[in-house]
C-alpha atoms as a PDB file:
ATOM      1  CA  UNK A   1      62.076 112.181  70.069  1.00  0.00           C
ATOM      2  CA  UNK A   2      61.875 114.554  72.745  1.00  0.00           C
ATOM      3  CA  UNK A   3      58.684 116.293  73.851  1.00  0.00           C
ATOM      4  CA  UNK A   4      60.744 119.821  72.704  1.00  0.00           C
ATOM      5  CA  UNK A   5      61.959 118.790  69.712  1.00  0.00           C
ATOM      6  CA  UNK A   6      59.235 121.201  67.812  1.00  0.00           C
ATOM      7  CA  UNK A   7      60.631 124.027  69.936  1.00  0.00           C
ATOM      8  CA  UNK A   8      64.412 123.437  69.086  1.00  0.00           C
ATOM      9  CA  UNK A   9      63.182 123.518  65.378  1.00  0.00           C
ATOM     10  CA  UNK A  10      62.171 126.345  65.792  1.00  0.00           C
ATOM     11  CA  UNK A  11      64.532 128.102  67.314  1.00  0.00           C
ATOM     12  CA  UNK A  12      66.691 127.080  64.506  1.00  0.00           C
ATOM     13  CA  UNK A  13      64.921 128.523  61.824  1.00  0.00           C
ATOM     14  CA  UNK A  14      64.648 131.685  63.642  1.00  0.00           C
ATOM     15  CA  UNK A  15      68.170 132.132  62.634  1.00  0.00           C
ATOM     16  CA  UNK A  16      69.263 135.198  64.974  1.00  0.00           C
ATOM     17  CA  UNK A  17      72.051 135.169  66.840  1.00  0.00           C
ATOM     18  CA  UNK A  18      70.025 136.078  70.403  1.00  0.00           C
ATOM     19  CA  UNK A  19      66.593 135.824  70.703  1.00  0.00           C
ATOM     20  CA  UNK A  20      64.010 135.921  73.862  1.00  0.00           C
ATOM     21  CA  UNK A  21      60.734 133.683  73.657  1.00  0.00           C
ATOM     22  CA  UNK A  22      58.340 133.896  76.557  1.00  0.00           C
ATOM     23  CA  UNK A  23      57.059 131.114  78.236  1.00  0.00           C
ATOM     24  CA  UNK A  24      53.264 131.654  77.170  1.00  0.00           C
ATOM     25  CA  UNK A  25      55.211 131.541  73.323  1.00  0.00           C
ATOM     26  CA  UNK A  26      57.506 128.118  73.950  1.00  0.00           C
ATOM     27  CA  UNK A  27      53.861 126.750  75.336  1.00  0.00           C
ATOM     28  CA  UNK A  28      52.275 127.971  71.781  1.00  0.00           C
ATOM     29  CA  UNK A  29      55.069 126.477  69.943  1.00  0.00           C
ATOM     30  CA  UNK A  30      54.884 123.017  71.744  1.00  0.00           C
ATOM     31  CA  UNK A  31      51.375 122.973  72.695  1.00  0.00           C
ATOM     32  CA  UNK A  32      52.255 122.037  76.172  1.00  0.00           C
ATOM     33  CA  UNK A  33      52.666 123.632  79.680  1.00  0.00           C
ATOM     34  CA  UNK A  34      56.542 124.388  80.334  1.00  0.00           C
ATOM     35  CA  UNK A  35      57.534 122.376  83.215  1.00  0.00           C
ATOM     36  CA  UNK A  36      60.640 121.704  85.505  1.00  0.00           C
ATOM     37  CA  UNK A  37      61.893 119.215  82.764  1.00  0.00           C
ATOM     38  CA  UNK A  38      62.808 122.080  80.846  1.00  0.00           C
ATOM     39  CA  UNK A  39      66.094 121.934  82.484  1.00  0.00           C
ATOM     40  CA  UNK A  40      66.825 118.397  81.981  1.00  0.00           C
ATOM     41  CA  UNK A  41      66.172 118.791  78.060  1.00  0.00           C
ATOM     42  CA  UNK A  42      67.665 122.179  77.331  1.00  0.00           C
ATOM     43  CA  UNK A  43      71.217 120.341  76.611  1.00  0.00           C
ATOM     44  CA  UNK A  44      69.327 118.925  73.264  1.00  0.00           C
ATOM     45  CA  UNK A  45      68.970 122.308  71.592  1.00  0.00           C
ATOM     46  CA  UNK A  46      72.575 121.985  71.347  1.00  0.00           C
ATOM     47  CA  UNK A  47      72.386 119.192  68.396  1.00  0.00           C
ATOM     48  CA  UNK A  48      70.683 122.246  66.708  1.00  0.00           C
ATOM     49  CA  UNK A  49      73.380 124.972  66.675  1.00  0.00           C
ATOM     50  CA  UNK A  50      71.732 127.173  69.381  1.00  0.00           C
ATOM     51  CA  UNK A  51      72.226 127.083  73.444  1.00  0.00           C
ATOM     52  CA  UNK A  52      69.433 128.420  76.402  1.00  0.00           C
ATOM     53  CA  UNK A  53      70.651 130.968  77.832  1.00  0.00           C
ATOM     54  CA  UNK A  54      69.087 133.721  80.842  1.00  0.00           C
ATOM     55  CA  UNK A  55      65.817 131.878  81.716  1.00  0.00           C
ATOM     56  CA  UNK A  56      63.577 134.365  83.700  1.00  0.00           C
ATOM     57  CA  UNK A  57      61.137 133.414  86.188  1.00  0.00           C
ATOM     58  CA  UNK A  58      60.581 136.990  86.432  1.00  0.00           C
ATOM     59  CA  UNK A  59      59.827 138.228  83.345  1.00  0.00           C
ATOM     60  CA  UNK A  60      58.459 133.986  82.457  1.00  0.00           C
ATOM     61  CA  UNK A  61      61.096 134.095  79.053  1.00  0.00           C
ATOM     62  CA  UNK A  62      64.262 131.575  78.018  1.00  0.00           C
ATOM     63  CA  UNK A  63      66.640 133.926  75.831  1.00  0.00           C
ATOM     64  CA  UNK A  64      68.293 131.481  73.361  1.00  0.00           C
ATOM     65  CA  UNK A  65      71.938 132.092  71.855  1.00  0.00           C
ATOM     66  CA  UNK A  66      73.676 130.981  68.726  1.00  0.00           C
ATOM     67  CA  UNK A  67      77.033 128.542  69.545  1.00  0.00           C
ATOM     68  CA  UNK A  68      79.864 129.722  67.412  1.00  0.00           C
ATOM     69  CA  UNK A  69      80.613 128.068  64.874  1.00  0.00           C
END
């Protein structure tokens, strides 16, 4: 079980093709600081149907994108 596993849940029963979370909002949904290890675990969300996509230090969002199916 991975320490983002609530997050990829959630991302899949968003449903939307392209969404945009912020990081203060993935922190909400996990109940954890976003780290650097966000990186190495990304590749799970994968098993869920979705992919990360953009991530902005910038604007401090991930925007998420539905894999075709």
């Amino acid at each position: 079980m991975s320490k983002y596993d609530s997050l990829w849940e959630y991302v899949q029963k968003n449903g939307s093709e392209c969404f945009k979370l912020s990081f203060a909002e993935i922190e909400s949904i996990i109940k954890i600081p976003i780290d650097h290890s966000f990186l190495k675990y990304k590749k799970e969300l994968e098993e869920y149907g979705y992919r990360v996509g953009k991530i902005s230090m910038k604007e401090q969002s991930v925007v998420f994108h539905k894999l075709d199916e």
